[in-house]
PDB file of N, CA and C in Angstrom:
ATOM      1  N   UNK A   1     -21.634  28.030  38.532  1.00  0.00           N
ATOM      2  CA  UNK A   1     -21.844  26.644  38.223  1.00  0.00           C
ATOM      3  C   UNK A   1     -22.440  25.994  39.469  1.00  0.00           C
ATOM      4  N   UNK A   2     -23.179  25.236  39.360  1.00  0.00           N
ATOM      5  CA  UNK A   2     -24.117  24.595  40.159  1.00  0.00           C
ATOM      6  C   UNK A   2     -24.563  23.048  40.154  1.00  0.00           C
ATOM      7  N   UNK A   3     -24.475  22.567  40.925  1.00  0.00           N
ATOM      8  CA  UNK A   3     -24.769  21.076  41.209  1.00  0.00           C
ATOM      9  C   UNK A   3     -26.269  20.936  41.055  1.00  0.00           C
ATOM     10  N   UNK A   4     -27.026  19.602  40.352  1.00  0.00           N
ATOM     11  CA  UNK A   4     -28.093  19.800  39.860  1.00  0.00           C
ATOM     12  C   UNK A   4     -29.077  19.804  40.645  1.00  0.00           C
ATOM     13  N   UNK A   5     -28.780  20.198  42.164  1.00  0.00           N
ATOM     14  CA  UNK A   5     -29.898  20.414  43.019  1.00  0.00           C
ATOM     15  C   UNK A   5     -30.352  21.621  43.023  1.00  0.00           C
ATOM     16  N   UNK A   6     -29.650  22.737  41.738  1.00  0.00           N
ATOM     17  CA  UNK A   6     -29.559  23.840  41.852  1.00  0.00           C
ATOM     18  C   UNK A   6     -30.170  24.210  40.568  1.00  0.00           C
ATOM     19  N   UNK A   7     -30.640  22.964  39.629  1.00  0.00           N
ATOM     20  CA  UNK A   7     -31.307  23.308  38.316  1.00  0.00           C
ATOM     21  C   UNK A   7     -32.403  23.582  38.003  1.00  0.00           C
ATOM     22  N   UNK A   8     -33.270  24.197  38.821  1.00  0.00           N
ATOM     23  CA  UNK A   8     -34.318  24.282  39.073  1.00  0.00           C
ATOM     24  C   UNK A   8     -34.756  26.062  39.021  1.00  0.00           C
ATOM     25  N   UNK A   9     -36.050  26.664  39.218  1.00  0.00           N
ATOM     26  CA  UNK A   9     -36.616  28.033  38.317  1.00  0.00           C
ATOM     27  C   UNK A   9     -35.902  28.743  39.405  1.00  0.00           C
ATOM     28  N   UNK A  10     -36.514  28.541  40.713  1.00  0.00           N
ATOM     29  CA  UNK A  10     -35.901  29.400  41.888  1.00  0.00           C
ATOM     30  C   UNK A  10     -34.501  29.856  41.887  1.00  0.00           C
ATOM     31  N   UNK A  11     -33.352  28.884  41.641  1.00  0.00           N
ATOM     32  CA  UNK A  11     -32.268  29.103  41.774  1.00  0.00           C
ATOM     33  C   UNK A  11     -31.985  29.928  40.414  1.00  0.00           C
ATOM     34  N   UNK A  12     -32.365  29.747  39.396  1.00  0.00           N
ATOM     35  CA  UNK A  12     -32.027  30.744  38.142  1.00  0.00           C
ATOM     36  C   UNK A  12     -32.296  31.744  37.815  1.00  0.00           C
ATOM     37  N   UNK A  13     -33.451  32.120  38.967  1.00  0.00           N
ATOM     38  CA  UNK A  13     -34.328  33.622  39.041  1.00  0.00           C
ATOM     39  C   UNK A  13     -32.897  34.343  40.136  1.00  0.00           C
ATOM     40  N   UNK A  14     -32.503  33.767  40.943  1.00  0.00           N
ATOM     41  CA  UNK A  14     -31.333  34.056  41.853  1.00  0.00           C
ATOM     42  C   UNK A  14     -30.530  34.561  41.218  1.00  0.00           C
ATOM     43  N   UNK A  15     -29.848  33.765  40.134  1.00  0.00           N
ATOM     44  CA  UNK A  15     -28.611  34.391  39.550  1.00  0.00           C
ATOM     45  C   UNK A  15     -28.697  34.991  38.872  1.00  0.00           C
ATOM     46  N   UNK A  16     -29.838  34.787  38.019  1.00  0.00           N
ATOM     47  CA  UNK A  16     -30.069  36.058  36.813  1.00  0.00           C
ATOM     48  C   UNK A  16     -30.006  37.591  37.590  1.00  0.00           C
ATOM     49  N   UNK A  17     -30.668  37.599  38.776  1.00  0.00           N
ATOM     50  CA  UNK A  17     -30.990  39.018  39.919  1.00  0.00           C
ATOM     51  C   UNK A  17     -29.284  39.740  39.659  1.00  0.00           C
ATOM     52  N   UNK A  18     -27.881  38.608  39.883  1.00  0.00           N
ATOM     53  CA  UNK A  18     -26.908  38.907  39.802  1.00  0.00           C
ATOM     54  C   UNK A  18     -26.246  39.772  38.694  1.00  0.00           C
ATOM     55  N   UNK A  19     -26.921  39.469  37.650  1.00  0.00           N
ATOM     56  CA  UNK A  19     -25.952  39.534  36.350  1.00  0.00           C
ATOM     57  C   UNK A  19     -25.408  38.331  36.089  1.00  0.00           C
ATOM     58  N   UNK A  20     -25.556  36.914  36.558  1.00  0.00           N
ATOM     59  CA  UNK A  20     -24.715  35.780  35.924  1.00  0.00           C
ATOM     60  C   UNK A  20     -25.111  35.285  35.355  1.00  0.00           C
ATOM     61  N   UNK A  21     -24.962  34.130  35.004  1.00  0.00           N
ATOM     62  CA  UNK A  21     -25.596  33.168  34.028  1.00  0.00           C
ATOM     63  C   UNK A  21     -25.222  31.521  34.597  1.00  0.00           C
ATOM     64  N   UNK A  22     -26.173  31.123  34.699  1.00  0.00           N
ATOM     65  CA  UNK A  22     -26.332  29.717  35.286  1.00  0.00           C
ATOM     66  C   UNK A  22     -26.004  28.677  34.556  1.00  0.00           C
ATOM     67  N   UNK A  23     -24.803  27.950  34.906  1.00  0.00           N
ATOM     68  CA  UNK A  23     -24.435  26.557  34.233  1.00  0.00           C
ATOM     69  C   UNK A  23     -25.254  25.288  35.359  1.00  0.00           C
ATOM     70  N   UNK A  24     -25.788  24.254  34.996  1.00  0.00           N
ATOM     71  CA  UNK A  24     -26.493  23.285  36.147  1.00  0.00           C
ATOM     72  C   UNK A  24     -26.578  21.881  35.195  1.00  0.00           C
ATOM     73  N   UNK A  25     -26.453  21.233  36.162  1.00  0.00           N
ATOM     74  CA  UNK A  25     -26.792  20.176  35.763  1.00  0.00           C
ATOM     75  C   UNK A  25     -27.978  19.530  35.512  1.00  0.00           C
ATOM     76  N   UNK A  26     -28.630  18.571  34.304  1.00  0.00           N
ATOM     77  CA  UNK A  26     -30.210  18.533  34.749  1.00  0.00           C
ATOM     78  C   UNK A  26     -30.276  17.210  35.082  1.00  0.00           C
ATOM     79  N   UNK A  27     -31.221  16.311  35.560  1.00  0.00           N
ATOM     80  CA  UNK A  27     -31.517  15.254  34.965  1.00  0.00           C
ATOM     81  C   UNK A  27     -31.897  14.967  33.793  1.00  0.00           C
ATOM     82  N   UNK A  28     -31.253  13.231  33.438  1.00  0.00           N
ATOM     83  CA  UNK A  28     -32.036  12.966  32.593  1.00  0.00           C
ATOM     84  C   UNK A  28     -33.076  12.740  32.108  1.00  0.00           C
ATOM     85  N   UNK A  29     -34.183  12.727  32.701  1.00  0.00           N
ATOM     86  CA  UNK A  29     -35.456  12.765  32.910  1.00  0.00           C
ATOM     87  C   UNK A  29     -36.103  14.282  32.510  1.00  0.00           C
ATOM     88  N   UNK A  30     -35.601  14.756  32.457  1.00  0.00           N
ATOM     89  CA  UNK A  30     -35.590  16.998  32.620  1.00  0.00           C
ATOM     90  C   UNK A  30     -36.394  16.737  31.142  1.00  0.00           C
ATOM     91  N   UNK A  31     -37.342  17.262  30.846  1.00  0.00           N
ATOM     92  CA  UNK A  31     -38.287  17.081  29.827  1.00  0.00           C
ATOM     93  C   UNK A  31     -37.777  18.998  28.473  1.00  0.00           C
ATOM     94  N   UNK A  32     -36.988  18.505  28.043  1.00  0.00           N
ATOM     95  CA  UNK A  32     -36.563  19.762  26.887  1.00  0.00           C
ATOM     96  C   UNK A  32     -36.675  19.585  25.775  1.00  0.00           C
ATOM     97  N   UNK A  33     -37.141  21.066  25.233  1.00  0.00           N
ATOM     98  CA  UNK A  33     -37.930  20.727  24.248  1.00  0.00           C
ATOM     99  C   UNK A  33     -36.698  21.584  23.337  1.00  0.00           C
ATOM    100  N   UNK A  34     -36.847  21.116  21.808  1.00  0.00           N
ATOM    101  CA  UNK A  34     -36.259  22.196  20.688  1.00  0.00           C
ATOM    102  C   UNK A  34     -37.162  23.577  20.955  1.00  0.00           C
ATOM    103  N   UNK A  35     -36.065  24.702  20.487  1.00  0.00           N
ATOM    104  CA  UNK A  35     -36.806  25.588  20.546  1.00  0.00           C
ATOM    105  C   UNK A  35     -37.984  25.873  18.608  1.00  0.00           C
ATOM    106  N   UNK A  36     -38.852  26.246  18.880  1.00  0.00           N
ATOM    107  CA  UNK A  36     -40.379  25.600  17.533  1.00  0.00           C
ATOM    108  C   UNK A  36     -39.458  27.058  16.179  1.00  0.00           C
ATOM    109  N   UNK A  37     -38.648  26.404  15.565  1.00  0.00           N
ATOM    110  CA  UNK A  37     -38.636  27.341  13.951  1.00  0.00           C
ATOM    111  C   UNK A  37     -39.354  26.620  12.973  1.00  0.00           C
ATOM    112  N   UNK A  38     -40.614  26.086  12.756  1.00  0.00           N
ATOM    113  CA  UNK A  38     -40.937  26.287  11.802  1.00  0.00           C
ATOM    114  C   UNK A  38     -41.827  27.302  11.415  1.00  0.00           C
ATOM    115  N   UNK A  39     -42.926  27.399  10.442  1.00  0.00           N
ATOM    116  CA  UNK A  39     -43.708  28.125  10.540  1.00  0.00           C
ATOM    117  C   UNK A  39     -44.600  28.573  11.460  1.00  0.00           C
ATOM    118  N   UNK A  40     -45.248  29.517  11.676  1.00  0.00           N
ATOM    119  CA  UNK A  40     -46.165  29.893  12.809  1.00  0.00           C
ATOM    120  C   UNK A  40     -47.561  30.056  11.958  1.00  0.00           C
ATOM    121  N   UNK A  41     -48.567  29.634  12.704  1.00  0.00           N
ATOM    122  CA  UNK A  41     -49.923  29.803  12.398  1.00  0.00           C
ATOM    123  C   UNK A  41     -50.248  31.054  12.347  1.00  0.00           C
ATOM    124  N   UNK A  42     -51.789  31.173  11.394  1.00  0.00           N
ATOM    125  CA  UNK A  42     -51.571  32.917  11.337  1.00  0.00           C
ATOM    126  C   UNK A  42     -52.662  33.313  12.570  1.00  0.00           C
ATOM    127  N   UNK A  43     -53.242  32.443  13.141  1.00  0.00           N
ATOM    128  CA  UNK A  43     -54.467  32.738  14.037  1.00  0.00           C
ATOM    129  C   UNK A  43     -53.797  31.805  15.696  1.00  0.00           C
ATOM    130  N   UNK A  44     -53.598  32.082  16.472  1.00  0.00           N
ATOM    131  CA  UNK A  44     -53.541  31.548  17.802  1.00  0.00           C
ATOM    132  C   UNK A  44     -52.170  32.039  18.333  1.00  0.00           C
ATOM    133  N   UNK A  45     -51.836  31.429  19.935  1.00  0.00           N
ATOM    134  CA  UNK A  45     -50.571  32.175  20.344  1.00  0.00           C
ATOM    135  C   UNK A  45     -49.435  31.731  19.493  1.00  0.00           C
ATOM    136  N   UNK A  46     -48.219  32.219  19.422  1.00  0.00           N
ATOM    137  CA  UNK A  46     -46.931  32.343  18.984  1.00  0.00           C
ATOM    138  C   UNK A  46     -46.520  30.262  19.505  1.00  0.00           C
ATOM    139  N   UNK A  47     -46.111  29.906  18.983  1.00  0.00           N
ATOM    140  CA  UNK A  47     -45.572  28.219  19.249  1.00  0.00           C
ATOM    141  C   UNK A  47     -44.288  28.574  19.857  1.00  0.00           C
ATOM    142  N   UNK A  48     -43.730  28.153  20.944  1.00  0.00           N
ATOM    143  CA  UNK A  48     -42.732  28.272  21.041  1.00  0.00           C
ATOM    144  C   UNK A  48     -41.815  27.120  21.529  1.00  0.00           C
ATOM    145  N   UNK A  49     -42.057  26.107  21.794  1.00  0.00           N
ATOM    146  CA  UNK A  49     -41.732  24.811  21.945  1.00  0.00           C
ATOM    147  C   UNK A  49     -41.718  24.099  21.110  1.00  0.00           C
ATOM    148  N   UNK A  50     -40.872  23.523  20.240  1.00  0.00           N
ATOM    149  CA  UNK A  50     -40.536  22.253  19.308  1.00  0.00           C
ATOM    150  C   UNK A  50     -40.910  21.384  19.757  1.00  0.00           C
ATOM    151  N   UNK A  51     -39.876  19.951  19.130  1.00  0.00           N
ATOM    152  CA  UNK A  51     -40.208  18.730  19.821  1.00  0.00           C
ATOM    153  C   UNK A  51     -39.758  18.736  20.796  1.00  0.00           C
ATOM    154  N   UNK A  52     -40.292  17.689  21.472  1.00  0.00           N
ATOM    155  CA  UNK A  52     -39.356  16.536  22.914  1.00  0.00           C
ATOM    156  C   UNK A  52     -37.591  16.407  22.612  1.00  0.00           C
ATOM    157  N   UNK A  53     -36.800  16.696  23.592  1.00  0.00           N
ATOM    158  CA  UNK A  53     -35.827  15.884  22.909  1.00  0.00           C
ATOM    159  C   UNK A  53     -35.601  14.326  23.516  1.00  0.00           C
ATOM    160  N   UNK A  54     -35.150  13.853  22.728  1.00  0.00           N
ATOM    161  CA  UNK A  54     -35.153  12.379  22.357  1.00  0.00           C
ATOM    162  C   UNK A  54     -33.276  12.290  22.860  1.00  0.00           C
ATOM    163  N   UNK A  55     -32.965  11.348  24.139  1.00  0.00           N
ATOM    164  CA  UNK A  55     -32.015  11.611  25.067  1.00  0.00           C
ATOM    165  C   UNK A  55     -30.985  10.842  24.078  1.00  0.00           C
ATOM    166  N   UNK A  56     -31.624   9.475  23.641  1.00  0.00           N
ATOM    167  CA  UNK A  56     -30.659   8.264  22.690  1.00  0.00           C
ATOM    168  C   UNK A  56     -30.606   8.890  21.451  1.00  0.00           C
ATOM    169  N   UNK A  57     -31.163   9.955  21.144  1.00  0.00           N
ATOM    170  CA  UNK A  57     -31.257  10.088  19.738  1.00  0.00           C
ATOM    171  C   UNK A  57     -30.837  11.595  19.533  1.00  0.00           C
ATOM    172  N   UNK A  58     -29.768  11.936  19.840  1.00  0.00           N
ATOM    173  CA  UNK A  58     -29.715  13.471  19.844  1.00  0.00           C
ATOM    174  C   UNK A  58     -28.391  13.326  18.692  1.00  0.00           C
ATOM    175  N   UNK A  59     -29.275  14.513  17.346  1.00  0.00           N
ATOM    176  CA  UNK A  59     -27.960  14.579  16.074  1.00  0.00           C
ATOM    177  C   UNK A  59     -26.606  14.944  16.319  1.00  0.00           C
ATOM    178  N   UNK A  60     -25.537  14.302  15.832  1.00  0.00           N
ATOM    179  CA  UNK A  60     -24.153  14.381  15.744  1.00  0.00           C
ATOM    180  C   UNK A  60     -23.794  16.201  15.138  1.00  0.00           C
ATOM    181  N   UNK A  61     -24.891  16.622  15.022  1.00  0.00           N
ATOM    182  CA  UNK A  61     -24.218  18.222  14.530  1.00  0.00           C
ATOM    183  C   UNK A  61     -24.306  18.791  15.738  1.00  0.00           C
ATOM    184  N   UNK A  62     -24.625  18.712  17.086  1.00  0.00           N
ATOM    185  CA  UNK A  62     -24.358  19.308  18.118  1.00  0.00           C
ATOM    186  C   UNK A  62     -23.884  18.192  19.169  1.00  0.00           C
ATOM    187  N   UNK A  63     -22.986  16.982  18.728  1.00  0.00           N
ATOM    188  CA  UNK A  63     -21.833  16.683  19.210  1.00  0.00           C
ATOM    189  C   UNK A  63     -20.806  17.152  19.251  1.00  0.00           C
ATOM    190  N   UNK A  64     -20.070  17.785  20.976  1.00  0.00           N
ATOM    191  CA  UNK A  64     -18.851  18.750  20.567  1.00  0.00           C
ATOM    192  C   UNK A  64     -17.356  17.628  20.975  1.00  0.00           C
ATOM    193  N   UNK A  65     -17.982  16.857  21.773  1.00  0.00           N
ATOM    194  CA  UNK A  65     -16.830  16.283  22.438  1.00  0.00           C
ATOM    195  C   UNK A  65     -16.977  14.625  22.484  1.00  0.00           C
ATOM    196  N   UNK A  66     -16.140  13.860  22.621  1.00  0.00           N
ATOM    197  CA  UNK A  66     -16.113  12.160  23.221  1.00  0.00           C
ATOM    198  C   UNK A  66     -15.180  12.058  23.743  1.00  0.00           C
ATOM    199  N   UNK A  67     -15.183  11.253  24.974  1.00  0.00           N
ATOM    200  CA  UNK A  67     -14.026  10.959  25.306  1.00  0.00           C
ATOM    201  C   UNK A  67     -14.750   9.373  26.464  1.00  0.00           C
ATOM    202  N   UNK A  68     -13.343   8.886  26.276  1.00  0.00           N
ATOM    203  CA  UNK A  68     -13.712   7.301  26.466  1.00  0.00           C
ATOM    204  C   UNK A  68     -12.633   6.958  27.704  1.00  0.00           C
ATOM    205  N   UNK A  69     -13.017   6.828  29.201  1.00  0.00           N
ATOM    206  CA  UNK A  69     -12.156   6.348  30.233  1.00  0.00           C
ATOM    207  C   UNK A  69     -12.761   4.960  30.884  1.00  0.00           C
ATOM    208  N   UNK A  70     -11.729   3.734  31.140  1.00  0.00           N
ATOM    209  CA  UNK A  70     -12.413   2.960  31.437  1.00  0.00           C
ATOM    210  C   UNK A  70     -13.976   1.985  31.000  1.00  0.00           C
ATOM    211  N   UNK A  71     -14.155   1.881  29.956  1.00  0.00           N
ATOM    212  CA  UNK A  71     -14.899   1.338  29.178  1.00  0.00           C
ATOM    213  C   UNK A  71     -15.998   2.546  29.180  1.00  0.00           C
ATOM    214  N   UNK A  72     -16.352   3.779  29.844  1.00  0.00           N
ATOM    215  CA  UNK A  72     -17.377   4.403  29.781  1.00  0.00           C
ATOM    216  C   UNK A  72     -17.196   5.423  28.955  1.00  0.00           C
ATOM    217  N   UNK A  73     -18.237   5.944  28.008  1.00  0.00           N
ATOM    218  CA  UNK A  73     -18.085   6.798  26.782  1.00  0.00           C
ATOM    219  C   UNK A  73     -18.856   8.216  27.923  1.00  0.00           C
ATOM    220  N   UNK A  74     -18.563   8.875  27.492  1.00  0.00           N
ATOM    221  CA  UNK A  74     -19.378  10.527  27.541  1.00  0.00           C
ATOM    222  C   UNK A  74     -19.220  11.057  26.350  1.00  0.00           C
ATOM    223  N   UNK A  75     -20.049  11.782  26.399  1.00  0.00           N
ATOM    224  CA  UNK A  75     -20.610  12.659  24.967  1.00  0.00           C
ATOM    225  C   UNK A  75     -21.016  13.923  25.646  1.00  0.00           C
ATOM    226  N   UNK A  76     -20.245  15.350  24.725  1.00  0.00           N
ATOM    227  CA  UNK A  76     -20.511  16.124  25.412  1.00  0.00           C
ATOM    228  C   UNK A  76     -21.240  16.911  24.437  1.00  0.00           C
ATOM    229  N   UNK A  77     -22.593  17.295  24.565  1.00  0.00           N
ATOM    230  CA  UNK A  77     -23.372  18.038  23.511  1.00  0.00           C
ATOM    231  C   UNK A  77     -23.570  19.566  23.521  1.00  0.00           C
ATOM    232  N   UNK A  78     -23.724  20.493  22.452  1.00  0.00           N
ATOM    233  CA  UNK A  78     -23.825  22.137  23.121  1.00  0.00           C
ATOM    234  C   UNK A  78     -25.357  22.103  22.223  1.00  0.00           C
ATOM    235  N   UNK A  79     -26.235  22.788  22.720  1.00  0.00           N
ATOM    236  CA  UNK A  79     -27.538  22.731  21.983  1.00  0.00           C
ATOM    237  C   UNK A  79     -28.520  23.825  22.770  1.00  0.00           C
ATOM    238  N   UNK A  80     -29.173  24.815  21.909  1.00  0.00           N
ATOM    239  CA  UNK A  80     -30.038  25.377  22.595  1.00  0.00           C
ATOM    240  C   UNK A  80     -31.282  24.801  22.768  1.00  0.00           C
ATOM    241  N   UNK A  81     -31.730  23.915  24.352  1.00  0.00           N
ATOM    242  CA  UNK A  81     -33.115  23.650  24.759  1.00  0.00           C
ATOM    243  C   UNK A  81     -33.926  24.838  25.488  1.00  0.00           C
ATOM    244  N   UNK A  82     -35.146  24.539  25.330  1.00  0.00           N
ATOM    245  CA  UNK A  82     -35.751  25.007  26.603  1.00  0.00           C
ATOM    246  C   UNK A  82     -36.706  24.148  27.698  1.00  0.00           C
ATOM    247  N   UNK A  83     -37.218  24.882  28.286  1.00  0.00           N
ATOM    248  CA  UNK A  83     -37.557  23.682  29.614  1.00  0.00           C
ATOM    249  C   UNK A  83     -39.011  25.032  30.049  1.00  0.00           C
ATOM    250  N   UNK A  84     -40.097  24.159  30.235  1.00  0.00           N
ATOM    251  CA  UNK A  84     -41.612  24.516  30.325  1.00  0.00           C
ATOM    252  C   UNK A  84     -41.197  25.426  31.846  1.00  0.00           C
ATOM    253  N   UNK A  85     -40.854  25.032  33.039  1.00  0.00           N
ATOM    254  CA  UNK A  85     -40.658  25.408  34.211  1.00  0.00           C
ATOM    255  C   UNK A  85     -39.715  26.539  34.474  1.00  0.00           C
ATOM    256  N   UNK A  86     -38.400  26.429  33.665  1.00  0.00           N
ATOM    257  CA  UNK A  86     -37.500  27.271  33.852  1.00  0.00           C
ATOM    258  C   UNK A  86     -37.337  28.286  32.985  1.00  0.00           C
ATOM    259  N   UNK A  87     -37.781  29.303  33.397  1.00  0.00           N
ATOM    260  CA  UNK A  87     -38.092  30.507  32.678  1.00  0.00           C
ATOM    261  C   UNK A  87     -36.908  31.650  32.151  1.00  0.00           C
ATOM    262  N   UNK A  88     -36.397  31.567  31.115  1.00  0.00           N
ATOM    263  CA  UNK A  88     -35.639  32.058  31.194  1.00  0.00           C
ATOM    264  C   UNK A  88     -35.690  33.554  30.370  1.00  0.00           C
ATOM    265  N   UNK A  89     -36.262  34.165  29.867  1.00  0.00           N
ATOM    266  CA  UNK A  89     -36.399  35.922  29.850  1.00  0.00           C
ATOM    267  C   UNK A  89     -36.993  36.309  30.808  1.00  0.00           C
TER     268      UNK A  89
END
């Protein structure tokens, strides 16, 4: 687990070398995309990027958690993204 100065390609090429698997924090700003299931074209490369995700607008079926301290809400989401930079196979 890693602090999000650590969410970045370099550091995940590191741990993968290990055998681990990288938990990090991103920003919100971190540009992730759905991973693309719909159809595929029959002529050009493979699509593999969905949409944008949309930070205010993310569906309640991969809401796992809420919890409310002090007037501030968190929402804790589980969802497979991917990210253009961070390469992960």
């Amino acid at each position: 687990m890693f602090d999000g100065e650590f969410g970045y390609n370099g550091a995940l090429q590191m741990v993968k070398q290990t055998g681990l698997q990288l938990i990090s924090k991103l920003q919100k700003n971190s540009a992730l995309y759905y991973p693309f299931k719909d159809e595929q074209k029959t002529k050009g490369a493979t699509r593999v990027y969905g949409n944008k995700i949309e930070y205010d607008n993310i569906d309640d079926v991969y809401l796992k958690d809420t919890n409310t301290k002090d007037n501030i809400i968190t929402k804790i989401y589980q969802i497979e993204m991917l990210h253009k930079k961070l390469q992960i196979n």
